[in-house]
N, C-alpha and C. Protein backbone atom coordinates (compact mmCIF):
# COMPACT_ATOMS: atom_id res chain seq x y z
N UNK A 1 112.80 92.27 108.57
CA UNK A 1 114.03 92.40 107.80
C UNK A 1 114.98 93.34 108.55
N UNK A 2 115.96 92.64 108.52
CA UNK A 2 117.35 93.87 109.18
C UNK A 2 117.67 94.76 108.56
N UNK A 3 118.35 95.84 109.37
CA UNK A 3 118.72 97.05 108.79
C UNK A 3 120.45 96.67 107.98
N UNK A 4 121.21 96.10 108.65
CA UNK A 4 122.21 95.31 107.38
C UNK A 4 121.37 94.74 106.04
N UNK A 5 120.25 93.88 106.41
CA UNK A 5 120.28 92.97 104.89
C UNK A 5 119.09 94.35 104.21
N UNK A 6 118.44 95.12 104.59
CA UNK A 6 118.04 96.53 103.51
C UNK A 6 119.51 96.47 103.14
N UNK A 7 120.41 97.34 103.93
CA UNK A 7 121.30 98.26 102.62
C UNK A 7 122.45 96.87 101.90
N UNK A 8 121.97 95.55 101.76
CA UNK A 8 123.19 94.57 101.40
C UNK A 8 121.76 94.31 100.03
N UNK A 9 120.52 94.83 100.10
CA UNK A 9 119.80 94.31 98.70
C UNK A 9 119.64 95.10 98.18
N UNK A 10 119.63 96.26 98.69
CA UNK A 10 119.89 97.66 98.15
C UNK A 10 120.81 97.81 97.12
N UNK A 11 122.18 97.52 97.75
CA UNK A 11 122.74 97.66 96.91
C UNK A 11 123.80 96.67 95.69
N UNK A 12 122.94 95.95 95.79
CA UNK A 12 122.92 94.59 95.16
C UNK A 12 122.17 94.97 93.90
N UNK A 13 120.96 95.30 94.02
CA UNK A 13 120.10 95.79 92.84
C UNK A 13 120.54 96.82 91.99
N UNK A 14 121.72 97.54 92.43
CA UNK A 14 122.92 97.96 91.79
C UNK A 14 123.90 97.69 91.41
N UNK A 15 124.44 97.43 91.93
CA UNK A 15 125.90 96.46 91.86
C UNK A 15 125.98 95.47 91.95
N UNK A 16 125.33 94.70 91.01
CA UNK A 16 125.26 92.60 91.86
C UNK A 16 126.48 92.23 91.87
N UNK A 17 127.62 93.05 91.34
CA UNK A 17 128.75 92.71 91.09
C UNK A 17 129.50 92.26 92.28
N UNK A 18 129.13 92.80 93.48
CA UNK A 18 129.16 93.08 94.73
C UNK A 18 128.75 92.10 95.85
N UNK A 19 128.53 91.01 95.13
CA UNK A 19 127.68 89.96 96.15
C UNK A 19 128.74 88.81 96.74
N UNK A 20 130.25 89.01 96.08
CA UNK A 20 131.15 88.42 96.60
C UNK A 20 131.29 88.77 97.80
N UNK A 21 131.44 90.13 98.79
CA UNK A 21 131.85 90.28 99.99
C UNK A 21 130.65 89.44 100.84
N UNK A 22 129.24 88.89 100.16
CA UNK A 22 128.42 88.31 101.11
C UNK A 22 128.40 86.58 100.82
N UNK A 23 129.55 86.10 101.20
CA UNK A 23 129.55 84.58 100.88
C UNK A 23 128.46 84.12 101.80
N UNK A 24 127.49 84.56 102.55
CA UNK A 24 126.58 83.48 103.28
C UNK A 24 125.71 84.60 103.50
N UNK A 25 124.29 83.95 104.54
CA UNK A 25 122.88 84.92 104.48
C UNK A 25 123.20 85.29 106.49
N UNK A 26 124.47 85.15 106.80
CA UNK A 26 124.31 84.85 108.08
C UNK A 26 124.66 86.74 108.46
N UNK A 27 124.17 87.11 109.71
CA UNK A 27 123.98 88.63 110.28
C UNK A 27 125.99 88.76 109.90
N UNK A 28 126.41 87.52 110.33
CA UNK A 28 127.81 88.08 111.01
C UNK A 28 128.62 88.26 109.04
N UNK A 29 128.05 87.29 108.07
CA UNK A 29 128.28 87.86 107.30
C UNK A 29 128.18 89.36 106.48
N UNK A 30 126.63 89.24 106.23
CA UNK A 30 126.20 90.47 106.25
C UNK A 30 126.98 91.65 106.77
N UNK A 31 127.38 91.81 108.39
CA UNK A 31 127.64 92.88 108.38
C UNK A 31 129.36 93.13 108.00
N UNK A 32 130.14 91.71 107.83
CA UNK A 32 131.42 91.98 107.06
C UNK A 32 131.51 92.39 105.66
N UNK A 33 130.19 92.50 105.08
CA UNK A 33 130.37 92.52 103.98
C UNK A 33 130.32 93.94 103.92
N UNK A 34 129.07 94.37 104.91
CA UNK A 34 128.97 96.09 104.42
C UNK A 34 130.31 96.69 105.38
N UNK A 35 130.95 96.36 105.85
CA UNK A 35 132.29 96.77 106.33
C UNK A 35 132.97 96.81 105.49
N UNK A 36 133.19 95.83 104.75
CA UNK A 36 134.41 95.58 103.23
C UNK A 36 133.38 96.80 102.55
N UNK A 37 132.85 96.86 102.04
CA UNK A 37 131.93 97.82 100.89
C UNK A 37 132.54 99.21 101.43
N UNK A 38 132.51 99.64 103.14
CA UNK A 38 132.65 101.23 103.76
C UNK A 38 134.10 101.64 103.13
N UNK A 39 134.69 100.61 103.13
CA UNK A 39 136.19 100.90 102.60
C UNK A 39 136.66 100.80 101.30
N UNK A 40 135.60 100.93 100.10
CA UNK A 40 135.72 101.28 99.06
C UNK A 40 134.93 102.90 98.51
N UNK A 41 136.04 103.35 98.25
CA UNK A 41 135.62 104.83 98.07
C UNK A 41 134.03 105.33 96.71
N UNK A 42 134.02 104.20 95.67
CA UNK A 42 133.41 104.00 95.30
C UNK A 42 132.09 104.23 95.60
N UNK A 43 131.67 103.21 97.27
CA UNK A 43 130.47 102.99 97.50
C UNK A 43 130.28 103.73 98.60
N UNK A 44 131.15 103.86 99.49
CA UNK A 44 131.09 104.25 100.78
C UNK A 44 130.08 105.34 100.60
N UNK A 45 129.45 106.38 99.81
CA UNK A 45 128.82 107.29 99.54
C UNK A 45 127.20 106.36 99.44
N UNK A 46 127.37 105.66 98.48
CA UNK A 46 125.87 104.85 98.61
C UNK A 46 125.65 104.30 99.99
N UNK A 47 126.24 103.62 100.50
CA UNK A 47 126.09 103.03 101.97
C UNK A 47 125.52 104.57 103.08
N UNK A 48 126.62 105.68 102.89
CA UNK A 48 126.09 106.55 104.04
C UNK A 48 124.53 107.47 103.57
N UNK A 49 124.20 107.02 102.39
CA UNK A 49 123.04 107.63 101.85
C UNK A 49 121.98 106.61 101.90
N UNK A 50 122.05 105.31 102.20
CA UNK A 50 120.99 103.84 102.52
C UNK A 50 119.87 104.69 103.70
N UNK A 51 120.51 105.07 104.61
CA UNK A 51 119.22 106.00 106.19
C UNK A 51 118.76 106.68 105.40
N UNK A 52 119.55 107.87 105.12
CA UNK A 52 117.64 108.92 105.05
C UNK A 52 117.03 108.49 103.78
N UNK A 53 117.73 107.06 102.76
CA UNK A 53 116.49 106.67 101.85
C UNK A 53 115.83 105.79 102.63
N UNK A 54 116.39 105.20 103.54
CA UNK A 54 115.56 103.90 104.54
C UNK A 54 113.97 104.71 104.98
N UNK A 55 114.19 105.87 105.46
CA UNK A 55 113.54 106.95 106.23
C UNK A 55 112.13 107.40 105.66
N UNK A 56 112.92 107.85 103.98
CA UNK A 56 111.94 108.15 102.87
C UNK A 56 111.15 106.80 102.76
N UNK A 57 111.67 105.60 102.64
CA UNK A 57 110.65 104.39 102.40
C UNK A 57 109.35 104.70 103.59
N UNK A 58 110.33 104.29 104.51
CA UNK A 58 108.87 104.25 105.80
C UNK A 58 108.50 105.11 105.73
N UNK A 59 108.43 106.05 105.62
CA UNK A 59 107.41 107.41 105.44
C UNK A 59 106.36 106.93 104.29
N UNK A 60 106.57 106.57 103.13
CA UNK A 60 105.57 105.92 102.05
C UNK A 60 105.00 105.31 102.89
N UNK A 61 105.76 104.16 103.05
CA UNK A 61 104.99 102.65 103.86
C UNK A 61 104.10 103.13 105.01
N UNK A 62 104.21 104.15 106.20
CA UNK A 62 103.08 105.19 106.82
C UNK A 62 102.36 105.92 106.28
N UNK A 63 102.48 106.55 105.25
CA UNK A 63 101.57 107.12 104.53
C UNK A 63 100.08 106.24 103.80
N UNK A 64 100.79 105.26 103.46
CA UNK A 64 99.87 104.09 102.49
C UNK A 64 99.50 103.24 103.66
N UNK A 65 99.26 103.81 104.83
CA UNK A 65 99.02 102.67 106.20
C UNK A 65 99.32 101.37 106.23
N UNK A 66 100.58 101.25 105.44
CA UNK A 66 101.24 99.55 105.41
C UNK A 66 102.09 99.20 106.89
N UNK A 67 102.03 99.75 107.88
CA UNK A 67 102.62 99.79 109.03
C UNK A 67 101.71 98.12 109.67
N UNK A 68 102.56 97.60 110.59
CA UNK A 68 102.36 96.28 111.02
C UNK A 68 101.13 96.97 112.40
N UNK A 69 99.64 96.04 111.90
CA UNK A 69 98.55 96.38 112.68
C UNK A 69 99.37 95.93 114.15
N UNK A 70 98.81 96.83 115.64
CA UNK A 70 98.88 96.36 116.62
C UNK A 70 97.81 95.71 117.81
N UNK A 71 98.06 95.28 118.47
CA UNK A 71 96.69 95.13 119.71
C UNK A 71 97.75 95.75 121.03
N UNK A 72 96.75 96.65 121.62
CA UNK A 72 97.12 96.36 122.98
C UNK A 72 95.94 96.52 123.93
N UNK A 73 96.13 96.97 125.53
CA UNK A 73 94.42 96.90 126.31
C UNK A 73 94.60 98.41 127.05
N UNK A 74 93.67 99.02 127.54
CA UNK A 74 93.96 99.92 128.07
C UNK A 74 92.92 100.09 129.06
N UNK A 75 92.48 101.00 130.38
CA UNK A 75 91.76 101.00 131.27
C UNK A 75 90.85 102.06 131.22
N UNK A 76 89.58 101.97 131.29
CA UNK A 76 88.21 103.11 131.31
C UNK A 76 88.41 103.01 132.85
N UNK A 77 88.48 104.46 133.72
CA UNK A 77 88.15 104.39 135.15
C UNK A 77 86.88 105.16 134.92
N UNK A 78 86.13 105.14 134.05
CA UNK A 78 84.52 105.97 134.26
C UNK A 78 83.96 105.19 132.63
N UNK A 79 82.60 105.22 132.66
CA UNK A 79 81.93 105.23 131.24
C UNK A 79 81.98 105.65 130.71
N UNK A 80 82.37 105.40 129.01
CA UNK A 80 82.12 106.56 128.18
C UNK A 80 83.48 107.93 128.30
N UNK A 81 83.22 108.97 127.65
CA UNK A 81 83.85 110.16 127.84
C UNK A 81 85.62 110.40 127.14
N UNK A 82 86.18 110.58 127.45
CA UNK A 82 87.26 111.06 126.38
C UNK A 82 88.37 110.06 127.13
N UNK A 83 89.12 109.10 126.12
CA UNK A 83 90.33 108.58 126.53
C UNK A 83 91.60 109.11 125.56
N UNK A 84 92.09 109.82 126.71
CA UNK A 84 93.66 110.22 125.69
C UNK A 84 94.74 108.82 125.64
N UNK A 85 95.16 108.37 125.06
CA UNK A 85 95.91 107.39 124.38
C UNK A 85 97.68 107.81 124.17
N UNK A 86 97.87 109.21 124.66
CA UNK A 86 98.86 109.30 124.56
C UNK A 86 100.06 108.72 125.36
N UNK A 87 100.23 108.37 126.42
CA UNK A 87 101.26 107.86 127.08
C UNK A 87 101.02 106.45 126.87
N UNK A 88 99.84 105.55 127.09
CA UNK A 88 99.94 103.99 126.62
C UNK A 88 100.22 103.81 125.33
N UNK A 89 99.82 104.75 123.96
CA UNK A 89 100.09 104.56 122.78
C UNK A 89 101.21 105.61 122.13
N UNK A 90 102.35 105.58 122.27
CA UNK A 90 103.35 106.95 121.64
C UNK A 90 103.51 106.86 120.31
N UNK A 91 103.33 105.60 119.97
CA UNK A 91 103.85 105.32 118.16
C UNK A 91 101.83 105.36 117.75
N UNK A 92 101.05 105.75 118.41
CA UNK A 92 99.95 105.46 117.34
C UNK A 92 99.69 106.59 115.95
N UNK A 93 99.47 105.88 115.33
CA UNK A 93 99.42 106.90 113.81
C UNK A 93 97.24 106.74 113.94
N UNK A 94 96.61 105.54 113.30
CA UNK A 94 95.53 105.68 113.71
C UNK A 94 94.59 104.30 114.30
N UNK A 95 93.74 104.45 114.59
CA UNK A 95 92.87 103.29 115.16
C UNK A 95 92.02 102.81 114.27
N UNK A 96 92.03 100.98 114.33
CA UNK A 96 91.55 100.58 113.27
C UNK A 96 90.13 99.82 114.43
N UNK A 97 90.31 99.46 115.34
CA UNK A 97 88.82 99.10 116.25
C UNK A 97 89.38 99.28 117.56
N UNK A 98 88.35 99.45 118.57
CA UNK A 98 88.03 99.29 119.67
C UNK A 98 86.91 98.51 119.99
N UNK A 99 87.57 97.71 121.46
CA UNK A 99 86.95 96.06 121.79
C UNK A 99 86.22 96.70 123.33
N UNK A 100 85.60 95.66 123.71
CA UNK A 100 85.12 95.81 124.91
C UNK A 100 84.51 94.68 125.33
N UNK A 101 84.82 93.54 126.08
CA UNK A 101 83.85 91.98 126.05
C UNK A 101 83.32 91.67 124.95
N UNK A 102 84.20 91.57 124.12
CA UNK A 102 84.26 91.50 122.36
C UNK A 102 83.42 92.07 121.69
N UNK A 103 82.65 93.21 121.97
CA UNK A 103 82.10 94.27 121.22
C UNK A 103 82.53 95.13 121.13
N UNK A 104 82.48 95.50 119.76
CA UNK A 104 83.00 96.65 118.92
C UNK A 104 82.23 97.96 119.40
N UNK A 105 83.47 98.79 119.95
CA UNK A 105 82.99 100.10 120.28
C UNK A 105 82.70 101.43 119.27
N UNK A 106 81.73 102.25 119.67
CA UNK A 106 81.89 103.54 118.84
C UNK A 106 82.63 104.22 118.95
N UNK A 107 83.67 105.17 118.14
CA UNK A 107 84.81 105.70 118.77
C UNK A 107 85.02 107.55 117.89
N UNK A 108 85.23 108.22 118.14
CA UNK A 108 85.30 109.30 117.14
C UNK A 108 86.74 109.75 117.27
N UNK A 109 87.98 109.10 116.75
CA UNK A 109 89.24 110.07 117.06
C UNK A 109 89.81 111.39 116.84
N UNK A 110 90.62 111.44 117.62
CA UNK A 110 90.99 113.14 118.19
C UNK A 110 92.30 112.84 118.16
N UNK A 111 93.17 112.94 117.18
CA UNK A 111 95.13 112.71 117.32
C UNK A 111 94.80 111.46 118.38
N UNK A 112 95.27 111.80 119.38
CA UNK A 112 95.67 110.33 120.54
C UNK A 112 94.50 110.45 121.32
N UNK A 113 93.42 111.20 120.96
CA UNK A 113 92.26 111.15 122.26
C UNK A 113 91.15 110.74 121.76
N UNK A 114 90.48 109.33 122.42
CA UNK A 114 89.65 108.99 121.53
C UNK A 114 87.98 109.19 122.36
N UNK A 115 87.26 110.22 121.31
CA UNK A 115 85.82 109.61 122.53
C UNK A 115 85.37 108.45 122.46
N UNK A 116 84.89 107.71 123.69
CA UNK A 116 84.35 106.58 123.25
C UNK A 116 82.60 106.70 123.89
N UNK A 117 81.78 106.03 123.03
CA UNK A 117 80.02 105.97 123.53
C UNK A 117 80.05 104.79 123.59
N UNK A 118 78.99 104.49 124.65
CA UNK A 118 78.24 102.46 125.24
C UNK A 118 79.61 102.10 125.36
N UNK A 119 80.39 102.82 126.67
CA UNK A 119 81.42 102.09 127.46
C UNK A 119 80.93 101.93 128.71
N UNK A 120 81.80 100.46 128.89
CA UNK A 120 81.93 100.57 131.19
C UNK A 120 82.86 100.94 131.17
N UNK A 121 82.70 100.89 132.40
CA UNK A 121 84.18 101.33 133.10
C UNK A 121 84.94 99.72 133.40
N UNK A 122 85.89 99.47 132.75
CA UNK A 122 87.24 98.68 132.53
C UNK A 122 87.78 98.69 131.63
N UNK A 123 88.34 97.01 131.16
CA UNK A 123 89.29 96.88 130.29
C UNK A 123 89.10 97.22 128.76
N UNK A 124 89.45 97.98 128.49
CA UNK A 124 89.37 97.78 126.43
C UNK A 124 90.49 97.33 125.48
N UNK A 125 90.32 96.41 124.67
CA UNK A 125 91.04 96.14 123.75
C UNK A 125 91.15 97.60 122.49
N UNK A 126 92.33 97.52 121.86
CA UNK A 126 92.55 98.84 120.78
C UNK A 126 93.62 98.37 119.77
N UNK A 127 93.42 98.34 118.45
CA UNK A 127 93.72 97.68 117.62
C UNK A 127 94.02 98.90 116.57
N UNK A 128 95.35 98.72 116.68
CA UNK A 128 95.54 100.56 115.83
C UNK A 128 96.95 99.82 114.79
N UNK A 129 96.85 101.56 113.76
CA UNK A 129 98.40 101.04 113.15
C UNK A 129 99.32 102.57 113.72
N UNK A 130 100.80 101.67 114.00
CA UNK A 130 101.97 102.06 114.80
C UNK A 130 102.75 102.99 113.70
N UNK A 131 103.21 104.32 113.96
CA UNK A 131 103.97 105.14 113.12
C UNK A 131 104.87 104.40 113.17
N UNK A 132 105.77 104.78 111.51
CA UNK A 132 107.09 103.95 111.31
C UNK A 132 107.96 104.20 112.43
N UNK A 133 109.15 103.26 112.52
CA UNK A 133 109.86 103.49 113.82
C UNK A 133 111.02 103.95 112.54
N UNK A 134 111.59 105.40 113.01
CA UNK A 134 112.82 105.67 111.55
C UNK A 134 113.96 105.22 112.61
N UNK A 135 114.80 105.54 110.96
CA UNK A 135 116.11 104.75 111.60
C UNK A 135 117.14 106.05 111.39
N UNK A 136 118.62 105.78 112.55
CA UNK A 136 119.23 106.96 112.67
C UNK A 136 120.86 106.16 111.91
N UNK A 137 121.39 107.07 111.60
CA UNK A 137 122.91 106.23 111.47
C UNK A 137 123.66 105.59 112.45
N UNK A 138 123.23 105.66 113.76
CA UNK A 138 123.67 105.11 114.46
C UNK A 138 122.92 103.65 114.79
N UNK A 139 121.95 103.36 114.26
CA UNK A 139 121.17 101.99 114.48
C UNK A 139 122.19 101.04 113.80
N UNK A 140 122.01 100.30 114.51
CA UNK A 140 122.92 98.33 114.22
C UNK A 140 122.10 97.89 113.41
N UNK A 141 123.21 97.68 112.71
CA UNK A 141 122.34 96.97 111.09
C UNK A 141 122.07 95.52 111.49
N UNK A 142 122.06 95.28 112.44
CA UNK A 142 121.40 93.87 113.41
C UNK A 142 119.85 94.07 113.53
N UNK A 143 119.68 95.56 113.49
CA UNK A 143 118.17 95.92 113.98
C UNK A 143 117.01 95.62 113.32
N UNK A 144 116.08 95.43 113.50
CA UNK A 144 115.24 94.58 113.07
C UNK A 144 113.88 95.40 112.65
N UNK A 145 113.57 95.52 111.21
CA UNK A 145 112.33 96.80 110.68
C UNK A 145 111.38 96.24 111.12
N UNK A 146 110.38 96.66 112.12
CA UNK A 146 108.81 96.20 112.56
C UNK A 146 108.28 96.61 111.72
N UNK A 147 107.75 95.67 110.77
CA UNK A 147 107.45 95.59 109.72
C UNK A 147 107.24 94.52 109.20
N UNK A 148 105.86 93.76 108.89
CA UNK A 148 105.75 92.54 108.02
C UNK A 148 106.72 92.24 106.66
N UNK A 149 106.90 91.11 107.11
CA UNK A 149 108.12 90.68 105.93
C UNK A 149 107.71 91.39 104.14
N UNK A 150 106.58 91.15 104.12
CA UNK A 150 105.75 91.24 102.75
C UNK A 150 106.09 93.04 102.35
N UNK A 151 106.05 93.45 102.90
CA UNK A 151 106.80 95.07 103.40
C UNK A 151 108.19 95.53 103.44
N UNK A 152 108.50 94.81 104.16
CA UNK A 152 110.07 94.65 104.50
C UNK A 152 110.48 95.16 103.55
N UNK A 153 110.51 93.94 102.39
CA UNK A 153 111.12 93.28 101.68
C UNK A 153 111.20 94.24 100.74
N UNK A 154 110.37 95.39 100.84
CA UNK A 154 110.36 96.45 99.61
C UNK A 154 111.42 97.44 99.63
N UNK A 155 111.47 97.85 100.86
CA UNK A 155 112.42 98.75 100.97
C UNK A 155 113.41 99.01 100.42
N UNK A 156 113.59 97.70 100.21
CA UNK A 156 115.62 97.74 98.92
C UNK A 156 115.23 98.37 97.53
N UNK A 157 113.93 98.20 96.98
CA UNK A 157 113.66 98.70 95.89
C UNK A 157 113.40 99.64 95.88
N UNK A 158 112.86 100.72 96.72
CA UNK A 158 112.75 102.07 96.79
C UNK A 158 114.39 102.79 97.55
N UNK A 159 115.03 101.97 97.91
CA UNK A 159 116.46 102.52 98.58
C UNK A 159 117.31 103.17 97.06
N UNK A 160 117.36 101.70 96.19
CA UNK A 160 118.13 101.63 95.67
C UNK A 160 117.91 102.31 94.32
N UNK A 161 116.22 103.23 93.67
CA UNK A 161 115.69 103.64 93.15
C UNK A 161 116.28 105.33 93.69
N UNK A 162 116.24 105.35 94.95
CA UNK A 162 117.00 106.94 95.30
C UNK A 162 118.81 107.08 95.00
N UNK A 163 119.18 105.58 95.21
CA UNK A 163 120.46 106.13 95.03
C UNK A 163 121.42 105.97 93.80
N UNK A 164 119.96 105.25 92.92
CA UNK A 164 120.52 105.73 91.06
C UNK A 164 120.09 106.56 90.80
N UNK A 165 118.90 107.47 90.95
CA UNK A 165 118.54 108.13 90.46
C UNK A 165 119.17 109.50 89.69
N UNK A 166 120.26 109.30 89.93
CA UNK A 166 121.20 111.05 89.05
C UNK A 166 121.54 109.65 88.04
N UNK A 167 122.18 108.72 88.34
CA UNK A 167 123.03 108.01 87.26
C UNK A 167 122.52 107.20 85.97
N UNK A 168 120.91 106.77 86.55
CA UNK A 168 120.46 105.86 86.10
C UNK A 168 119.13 105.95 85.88
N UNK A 169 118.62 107.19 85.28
CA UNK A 169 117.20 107.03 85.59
C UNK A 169 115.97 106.04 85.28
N UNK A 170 116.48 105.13 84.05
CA UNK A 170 115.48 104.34 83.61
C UNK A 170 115.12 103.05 84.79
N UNK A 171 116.30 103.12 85.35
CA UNK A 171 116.46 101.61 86.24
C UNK A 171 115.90 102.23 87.74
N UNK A 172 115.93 103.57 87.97
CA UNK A 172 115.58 103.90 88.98
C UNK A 172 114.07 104.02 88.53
N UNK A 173 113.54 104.47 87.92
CA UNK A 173 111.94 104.46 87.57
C UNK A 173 111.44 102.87 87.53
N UNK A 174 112.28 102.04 87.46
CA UNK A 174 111.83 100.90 87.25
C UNK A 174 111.92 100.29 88.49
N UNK A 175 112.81 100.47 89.57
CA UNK A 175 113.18 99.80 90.64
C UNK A 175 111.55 100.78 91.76
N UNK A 176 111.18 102.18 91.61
CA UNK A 176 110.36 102.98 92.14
C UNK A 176 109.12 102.14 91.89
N UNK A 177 108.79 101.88 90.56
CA UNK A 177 107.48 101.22 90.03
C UNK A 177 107.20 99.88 91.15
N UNK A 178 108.64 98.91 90.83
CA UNK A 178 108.38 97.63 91.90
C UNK A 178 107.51 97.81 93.26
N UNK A 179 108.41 99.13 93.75
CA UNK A 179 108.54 98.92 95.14
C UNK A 179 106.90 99.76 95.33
N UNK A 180 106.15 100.36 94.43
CA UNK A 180 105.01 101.42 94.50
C UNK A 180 103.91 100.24 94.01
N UNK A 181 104.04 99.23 93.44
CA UNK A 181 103.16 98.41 92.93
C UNK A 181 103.00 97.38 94.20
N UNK A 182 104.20 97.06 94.81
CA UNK A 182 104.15 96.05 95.99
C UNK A 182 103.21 96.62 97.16
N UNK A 183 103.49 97.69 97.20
CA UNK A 183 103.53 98.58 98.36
C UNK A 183 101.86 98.42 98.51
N UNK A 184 100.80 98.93 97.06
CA UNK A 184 99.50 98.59 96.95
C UNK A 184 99.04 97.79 96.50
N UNK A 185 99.84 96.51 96.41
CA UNK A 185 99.20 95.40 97.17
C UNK A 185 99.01 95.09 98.68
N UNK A 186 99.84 95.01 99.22
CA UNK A 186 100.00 94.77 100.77
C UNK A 186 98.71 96.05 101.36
N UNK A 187 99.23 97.01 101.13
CA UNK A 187 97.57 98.05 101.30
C UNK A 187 96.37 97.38 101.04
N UNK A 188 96.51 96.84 100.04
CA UNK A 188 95.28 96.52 99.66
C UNK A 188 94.48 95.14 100.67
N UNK A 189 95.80 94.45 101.12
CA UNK A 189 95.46 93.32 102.02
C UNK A 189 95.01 94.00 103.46
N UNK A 190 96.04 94.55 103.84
CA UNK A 190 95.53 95.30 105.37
C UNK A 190 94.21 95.89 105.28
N UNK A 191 94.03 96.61 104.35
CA UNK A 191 92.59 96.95 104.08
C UNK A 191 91.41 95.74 104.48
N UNK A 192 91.31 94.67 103.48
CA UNK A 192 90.52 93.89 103.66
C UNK A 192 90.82 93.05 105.56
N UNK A 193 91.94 93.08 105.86
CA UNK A 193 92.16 92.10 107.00
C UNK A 193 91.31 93.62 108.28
N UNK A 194 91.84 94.78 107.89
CA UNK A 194 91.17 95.29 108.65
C UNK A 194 89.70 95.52 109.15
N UNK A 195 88.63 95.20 107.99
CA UNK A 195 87.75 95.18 107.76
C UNK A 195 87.14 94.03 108.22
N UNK A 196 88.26 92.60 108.39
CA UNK A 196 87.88 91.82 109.02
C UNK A 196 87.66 91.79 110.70
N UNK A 197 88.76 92.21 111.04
CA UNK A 197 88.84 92.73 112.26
C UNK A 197 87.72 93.89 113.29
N UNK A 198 87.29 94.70 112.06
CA UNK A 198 86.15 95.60 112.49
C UNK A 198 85.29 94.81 112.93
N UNK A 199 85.00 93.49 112.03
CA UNK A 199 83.66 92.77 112.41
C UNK A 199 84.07 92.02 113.21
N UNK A 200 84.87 91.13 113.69
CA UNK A 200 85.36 89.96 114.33
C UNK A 200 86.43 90.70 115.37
N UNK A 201 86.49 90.14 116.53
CA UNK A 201 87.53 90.22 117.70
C UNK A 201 88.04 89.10 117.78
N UNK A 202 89.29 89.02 116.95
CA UNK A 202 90.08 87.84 117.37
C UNK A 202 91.19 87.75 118.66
């Protein structure tokens, strides 16, 4: 999901009144619309307050390890012994398996340094979840949340839950609930898919 269409459902779930400036689902609409919106004094305050609630979401969504699982490979030059992970992995939050000629390795993590036991020396597969990538006010609402759609898609409901919250509290408790009930479901799936993954090297 783009960083335009968060703050265009965002604030839709507020203002549906508002859905005229988006006559179509297209980017180039989208972002005329939140252009027309900057120039109403009205909103222009909700729009520059959409980031650091965008920010607050992914921080939940990392917290509840709903972050989009990754794979990548990395190199043992000895058996065994301590692999720091920091420069091949910068976004890792934590590790969900380690591969090796499709056996599952033992691993004990350390922040980015992982020991590993019953290694060779080569290639390993590492199957981790990626810290949220936050967003700054200067990101193009073209930009694109790495983030499974099923996820994504929440964010407007926890955006738009921060930016009623002085005006509106019943609708903001209600828009918080959505986005906290979605949120553990999708947990609840990565969970089980991860578990699949522990056993299986796909």
């Amino acid at each position: 999901m783009k960083i335009g269409e968060i703050k265009k459902q965002s604030l839709l779930l507020i203002f549906p009144e508002i859905e005229a400036h988006f006559d179509a689902e297209s980017d180039e609409s989208v972002n005329e619309g939140i252009s027309a919106l900057k120039c109403d004094p009205s909103l222009r305050a909700y729009l520059e307050s959409c980031v650091p609630a965008i920010n607050r979401a992914l921080c939940e969504i990392e917290n509840a390890g709903a972050t989009k699982t990754k794979r990548t490979t990395a190199r043992l030059e000895s058996a065994g012994g301590l692999l720091d992970l920091e420069k091949e992995l910068p976004d890792l939050l934590k590790i969900i398996a380690i591969y090796q000629n499709g056996r599952a390795l033992s691993f004990n993590e350390r922040d980015t340094r992982v020991m590993l036991t019953g290694t060779q020396k080569g290639e390993i597969e590492v199957i981790y979840k990626p810290k949220a990538q936050m967003v700054r006010y200067v990101t193009e609402d073209a930009s694109e949340i790495d983030l499974d759609d099923s996820v994504s898609c929440l964010i407007p409901y926890f955006v738009a839950s921060e930016l009623c919250a002085q005006e509106n509290t019943e609708k903001a408790k209600d828009l918080r609930q959505k986005f906290t009930q979605g949120l553990a479901k999708c947990v609840a799936q990565t969970i089980a898919q991860s578990e699949v993954e522990t056993v299986y090297s796909w």
